[in-house]
C-alpha atoms as a PDB file:
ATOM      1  CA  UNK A   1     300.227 111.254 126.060  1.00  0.00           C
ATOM      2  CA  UNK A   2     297.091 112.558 127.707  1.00  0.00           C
ATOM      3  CA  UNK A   3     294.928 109.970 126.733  1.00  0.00           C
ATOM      4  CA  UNK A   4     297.678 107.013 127.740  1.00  0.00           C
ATOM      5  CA  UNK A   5     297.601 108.785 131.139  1.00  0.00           C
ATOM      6  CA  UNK A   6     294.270 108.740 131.763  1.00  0.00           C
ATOM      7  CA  UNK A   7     293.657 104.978 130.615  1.00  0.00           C
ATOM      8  CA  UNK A   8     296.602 103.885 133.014  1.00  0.00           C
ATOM      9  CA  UNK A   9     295.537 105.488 135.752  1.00  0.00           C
ATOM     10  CA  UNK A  10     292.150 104.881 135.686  1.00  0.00           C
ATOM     11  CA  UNK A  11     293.134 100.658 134.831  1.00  0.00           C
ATOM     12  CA  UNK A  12     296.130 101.115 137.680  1.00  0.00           C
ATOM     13  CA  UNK A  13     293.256 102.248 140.088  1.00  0.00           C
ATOM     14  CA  UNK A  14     291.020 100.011 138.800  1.00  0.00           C
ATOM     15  CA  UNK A  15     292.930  96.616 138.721  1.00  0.00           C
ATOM     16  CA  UNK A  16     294.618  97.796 142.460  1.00  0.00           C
ATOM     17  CA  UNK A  17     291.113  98.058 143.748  1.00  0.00           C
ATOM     18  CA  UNK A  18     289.630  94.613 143.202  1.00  0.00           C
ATOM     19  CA  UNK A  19     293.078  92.944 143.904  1.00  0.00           C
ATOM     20  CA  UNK A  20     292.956  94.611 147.355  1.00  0.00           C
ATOM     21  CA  UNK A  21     289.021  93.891 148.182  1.00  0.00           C
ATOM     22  CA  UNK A  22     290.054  90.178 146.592  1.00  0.00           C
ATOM     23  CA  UNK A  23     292.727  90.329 149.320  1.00  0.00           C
ATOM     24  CA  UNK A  24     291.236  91.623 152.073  1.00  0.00           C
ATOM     25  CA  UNK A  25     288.091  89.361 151.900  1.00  0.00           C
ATOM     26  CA  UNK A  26     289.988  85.994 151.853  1.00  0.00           C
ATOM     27  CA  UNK A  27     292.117  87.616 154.843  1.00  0.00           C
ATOM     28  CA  UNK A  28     295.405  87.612 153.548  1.00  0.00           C
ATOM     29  CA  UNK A  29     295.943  91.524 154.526  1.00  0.00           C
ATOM     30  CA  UNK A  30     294.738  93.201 157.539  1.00  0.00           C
ATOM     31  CA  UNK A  31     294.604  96.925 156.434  1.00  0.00           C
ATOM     32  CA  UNK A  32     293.611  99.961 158.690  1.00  0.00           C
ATOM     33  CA  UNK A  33     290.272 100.592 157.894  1.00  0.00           C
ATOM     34  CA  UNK A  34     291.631 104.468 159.412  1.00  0.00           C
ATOM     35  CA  UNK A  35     293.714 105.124 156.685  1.00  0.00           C
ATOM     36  CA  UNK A  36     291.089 104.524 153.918  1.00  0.00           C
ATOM     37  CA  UNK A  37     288.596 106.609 155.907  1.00  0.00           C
ATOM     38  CA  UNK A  38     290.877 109.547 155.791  1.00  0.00           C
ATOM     39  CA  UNK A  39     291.413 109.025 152.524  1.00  0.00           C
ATOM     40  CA  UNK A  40     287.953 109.337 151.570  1.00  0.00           C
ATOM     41  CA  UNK A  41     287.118 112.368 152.836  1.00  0.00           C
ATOM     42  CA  UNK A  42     290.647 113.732 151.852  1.00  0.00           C
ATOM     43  CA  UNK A  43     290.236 112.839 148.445  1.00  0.00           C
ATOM     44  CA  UNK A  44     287.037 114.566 147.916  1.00  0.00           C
ATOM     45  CA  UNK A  45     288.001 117.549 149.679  1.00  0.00           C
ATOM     46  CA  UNK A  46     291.181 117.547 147.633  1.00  0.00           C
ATOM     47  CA  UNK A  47     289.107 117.185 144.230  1.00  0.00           C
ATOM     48  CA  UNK A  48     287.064 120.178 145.455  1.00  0.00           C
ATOM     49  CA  UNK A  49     289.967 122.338 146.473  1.00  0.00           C
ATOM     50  CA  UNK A  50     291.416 121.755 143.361  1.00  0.00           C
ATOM     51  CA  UNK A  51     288.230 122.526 140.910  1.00  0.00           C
ATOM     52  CA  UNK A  52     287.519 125.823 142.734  1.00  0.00           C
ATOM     53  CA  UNK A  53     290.780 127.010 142.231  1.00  0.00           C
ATOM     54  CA  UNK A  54     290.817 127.425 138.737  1.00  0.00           C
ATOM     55  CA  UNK A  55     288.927 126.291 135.284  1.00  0.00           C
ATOM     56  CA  UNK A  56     289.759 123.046 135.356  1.00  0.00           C
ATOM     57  CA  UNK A  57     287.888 119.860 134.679  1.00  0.00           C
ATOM     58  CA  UNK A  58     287.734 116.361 137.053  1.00  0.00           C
ATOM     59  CA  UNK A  59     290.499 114.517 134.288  1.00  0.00           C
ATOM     60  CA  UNK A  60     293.123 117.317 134.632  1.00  0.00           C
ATOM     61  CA  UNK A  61     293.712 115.812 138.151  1.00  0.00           C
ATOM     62  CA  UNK A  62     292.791 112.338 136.951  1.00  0.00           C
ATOM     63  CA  UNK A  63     294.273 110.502 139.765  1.00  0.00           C
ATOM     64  CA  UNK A  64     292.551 112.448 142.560  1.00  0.00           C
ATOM     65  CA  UNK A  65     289.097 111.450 140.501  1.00  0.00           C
ATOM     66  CA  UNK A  66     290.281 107.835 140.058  1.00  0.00           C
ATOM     67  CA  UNK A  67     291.926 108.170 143.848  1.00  0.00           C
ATOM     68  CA  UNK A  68     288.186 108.570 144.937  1.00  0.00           C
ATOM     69  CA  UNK A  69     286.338 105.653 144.161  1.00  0.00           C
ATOM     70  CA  UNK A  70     289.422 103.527 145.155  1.00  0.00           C
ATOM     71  CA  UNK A  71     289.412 104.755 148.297  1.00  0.00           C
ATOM     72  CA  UNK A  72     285.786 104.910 149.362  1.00  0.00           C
ATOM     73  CA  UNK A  73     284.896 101.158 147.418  1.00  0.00           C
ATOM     74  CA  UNK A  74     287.556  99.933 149.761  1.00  0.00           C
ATOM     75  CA  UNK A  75     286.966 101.838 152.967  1.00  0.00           C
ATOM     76  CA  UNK A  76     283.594 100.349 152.496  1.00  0.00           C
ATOM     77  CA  UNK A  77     285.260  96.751 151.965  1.00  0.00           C
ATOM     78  CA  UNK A  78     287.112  97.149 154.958  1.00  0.00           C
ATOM     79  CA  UNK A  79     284.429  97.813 157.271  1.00  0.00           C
ATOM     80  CA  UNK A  80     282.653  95.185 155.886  1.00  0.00           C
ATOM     81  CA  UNK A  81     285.316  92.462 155.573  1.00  0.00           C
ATOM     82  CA  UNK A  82     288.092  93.355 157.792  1.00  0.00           C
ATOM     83  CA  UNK A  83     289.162  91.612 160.739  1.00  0.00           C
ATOM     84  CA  UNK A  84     289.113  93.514 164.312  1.00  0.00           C
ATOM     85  CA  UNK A  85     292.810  94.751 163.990  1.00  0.00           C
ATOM     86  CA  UNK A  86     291.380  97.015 160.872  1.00  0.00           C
ATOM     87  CA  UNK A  87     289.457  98.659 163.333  1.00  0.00           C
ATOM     88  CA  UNK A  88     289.764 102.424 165.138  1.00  0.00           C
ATOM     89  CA  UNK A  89     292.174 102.604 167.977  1.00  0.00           C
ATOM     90  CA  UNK A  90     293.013 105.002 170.216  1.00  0.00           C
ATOM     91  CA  UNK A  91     295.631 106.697 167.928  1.00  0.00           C
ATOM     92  CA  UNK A  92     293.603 106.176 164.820  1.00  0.00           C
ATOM     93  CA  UNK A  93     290.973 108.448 166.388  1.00  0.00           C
ATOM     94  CA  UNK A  94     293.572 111.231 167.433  1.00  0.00           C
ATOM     95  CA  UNK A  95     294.306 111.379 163.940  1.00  0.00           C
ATOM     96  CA  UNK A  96     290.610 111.895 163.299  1.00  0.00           C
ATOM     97  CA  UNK A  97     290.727 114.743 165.193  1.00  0.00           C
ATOM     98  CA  UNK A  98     293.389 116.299 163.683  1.00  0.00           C
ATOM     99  CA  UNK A  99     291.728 115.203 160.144  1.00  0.00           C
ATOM    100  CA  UNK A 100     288.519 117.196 161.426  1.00  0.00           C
ATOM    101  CA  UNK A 101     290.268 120.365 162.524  1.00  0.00           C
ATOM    102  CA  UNK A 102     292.002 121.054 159.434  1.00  0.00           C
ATOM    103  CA  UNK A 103     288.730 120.163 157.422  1.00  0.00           C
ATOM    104  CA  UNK A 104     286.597 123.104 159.808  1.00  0.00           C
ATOM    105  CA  UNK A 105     289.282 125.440 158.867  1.00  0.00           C
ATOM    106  CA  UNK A 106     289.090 124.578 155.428  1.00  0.00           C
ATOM    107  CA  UNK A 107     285.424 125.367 155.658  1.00  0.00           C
ATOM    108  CA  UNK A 108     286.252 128.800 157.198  1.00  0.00           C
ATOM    109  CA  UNK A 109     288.862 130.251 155.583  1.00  0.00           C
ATOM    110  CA  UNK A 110     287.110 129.070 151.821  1.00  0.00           C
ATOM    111  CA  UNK A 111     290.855 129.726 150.640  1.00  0.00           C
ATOM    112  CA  UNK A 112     291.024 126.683 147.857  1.00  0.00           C
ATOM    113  CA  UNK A 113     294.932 126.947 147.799  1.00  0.00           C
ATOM    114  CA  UNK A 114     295.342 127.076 151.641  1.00  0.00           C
ATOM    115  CA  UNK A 115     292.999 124.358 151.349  1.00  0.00           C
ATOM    116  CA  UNK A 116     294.630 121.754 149.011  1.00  0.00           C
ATOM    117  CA  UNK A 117     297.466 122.322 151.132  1.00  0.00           C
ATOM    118  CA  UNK A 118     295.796 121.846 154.483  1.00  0.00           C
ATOM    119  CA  UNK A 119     294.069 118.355 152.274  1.00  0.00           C
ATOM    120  CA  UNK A 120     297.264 117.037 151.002  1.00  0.00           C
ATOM    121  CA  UNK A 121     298.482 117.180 155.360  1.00  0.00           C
ATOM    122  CA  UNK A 122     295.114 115.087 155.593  1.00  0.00           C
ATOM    123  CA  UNK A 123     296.234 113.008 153.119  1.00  0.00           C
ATOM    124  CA  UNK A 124     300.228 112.785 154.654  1.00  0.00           C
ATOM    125  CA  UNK A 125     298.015 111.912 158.540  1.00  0.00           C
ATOM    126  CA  UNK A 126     296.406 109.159 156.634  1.00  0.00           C
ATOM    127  CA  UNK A 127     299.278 107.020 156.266  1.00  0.00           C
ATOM    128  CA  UNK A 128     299.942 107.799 160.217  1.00  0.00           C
ATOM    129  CA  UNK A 129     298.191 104.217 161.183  1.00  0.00           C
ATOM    130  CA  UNK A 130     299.342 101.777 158.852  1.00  0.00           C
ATOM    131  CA  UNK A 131     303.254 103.397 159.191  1.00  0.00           C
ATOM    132  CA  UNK A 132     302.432 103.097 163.028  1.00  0.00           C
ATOM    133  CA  UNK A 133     301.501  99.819 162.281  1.00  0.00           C
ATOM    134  CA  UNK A 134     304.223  98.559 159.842  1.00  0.00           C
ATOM    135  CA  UNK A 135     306.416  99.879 162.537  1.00  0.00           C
ATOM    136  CA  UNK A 136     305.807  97.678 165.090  1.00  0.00           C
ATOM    137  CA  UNK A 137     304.705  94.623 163.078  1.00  0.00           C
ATOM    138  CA  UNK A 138     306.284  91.470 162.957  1.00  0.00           C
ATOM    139  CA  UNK A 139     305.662  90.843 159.395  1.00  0.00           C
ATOM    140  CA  UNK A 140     303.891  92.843 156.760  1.00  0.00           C
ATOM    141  CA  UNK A 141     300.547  93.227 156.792  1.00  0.00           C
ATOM    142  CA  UNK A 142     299.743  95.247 153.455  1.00  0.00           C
ATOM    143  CA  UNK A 143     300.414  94.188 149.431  1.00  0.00           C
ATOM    144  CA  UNK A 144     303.497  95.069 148.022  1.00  0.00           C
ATOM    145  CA  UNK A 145     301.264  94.952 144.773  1.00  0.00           C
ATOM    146  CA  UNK A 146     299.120  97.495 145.645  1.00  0.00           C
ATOM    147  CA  UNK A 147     300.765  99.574 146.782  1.00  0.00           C
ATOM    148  CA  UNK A 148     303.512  99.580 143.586  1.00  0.00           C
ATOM    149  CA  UNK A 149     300.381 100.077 141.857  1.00  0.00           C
ATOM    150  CA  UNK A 150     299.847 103.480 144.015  1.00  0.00           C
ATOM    151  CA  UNK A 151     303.549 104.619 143.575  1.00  0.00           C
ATOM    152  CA  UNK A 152     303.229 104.231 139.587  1.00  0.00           C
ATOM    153  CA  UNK A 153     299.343 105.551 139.198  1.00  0.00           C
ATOM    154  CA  UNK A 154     301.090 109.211 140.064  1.00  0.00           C
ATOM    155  CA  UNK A 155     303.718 109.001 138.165  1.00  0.00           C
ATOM    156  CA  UNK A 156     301.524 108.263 135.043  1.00  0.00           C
ATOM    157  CA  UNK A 157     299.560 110.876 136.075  1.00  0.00           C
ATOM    158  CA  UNK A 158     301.854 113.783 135.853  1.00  0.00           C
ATOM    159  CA  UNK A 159     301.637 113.424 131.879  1.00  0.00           C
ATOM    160  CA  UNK A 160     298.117 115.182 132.439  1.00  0.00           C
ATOM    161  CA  UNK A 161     297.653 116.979 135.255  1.00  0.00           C
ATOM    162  CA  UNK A 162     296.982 120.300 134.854  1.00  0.00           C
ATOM    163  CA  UNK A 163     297.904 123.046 137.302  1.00  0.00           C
ATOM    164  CA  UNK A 164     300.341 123.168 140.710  1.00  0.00           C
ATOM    165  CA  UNK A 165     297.922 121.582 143.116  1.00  0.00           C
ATOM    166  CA  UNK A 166     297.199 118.266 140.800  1.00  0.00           C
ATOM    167  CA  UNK A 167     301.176 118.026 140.740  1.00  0.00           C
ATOM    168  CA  UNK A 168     301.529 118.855 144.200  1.00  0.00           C
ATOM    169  CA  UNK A 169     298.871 116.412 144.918  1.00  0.00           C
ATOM    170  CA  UNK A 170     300.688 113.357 142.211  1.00  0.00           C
ATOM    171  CA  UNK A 171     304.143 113.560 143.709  1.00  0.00           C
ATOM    172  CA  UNK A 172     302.581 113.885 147.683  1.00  0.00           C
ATOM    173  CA  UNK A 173     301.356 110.232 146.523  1.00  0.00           C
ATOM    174  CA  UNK A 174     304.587 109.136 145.477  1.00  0.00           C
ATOM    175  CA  UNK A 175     306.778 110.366 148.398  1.00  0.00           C
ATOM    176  CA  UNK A 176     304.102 109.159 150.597  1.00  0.00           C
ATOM    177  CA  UNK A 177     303.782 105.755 149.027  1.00  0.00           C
ATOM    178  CA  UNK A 178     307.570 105.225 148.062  1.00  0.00           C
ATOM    179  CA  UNK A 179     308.199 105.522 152.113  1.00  0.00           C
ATOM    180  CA  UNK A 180     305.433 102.955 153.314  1.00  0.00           C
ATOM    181  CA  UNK A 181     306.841 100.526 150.439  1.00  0.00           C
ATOM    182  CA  UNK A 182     310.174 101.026 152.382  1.00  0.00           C
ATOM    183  CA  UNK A 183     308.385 100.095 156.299  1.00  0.00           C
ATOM    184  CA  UNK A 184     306.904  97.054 154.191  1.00  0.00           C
ATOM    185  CA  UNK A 185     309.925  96.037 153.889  1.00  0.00           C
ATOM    186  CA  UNK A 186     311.326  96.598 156.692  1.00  0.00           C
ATOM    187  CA  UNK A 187     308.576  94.261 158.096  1.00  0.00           C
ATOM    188  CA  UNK A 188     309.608  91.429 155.618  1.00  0.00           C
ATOM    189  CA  UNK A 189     313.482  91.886 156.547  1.00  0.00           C
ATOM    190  CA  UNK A 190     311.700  91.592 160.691  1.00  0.00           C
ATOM    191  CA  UNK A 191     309.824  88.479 159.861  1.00  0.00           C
ATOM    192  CA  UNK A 192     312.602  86.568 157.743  1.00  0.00           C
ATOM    193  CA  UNK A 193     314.990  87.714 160.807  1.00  0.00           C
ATOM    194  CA  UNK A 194     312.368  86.111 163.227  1.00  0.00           C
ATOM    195  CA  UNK A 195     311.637  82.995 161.528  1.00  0.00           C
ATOM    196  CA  UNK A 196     315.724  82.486 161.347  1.00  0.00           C
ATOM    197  CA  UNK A 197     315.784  83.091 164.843  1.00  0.00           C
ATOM    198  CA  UNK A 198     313.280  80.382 165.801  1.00  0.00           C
ATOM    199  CA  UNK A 199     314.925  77.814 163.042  1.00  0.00           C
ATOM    200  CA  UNK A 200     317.854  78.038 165.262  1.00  0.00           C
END
């Protein structure tokens, strides 16, 4: 079971991350390159939370290792490719704040539970923008396939985590994920309304 985990995620992660740079490069999504920032330096912090805290190795949490070069490949792709509505607003950079203060008391306290915790809120204030987004959008702007791929990567990857904070950190993924599946579509039911209202 251990080794099918590890393959799935690491193929899930894998196969989500050139669909989305594949995606985001032809301009059929607009993500916000916000998010994916956060979730860079949430994702390391999380991995080095969690390997402090006890004997463990990077696989035991294999989709926070797997979660990291995702995220920073297309953070990078992003801010490279993305159009100017990917870009930092005003409330994106609020939430950078808040990202930053929790990170300097992470860096005080040296607590590696307190920390994980304190990471995993990073990782919930990540999904702030595009749910602020998907809110107000007229029709989705993210991949439903991607993001099914993000909802079952955790999943798989509770057949080998090892310890509280690398299930803590799988099922924050799933909650987190299942919801913004939900705003997406929301957005689709919005835009299918729309189009039915200019038909008439």
């Amino acid at each position: 079971m251990r080794t099918l985990s590890l393959v799935a995620v690491c193929a899930i992660n894998l196969g989500i991350g050139v669909r989305y740079c594949w995606l985001v490069r032809r301009g059929r999504i607009s993500p916000a390159l916000a998010m994916w920032v956060f979730f860079t330096v949430a994702t390391v912090g999380s991995l080095l939370t969690y390997l402090g805290e006890g004997r463990y190795s990077p696989l035991d949490n294999i989709l926070n290792t797997a979660d990291i070069l995702l995220v920073g490949t297309v953070a990078v792709w992003i801010a490279l490719y993305g159009d100017r509505s990917t870009r930092f607003t005003r409330f994106d950079l609020g939430c950078l704040v808040a990202v930053t203060a929790i990170v300097i008391a992470w860096a005080v306290t040296r607590e590696h539970a307190v920390a994980h915790s304190a990471i995993q809120a990073i990782l919930v204030i990540a999904y702030f923008p595009v749910v602020r987004r998907l809110w107000r959008a007229e029709r989705n702007t993210e991949s439903f396939t991607m993001w099914i791929g993000l909802l079952v990567a955790p999943a798989f990857s509770l057949l080998s985590s090892q310890g509280v904070l690398a299930t803590v950190y799988a099922v924050r993924a799933i909650v987190c994920t299942g919801l913004l599946l939900l705003l997406m579509l929301r957005a689709e039911r919005r835009a299918r309304a729309g189009q039915a209202q200019f038909a008439r």
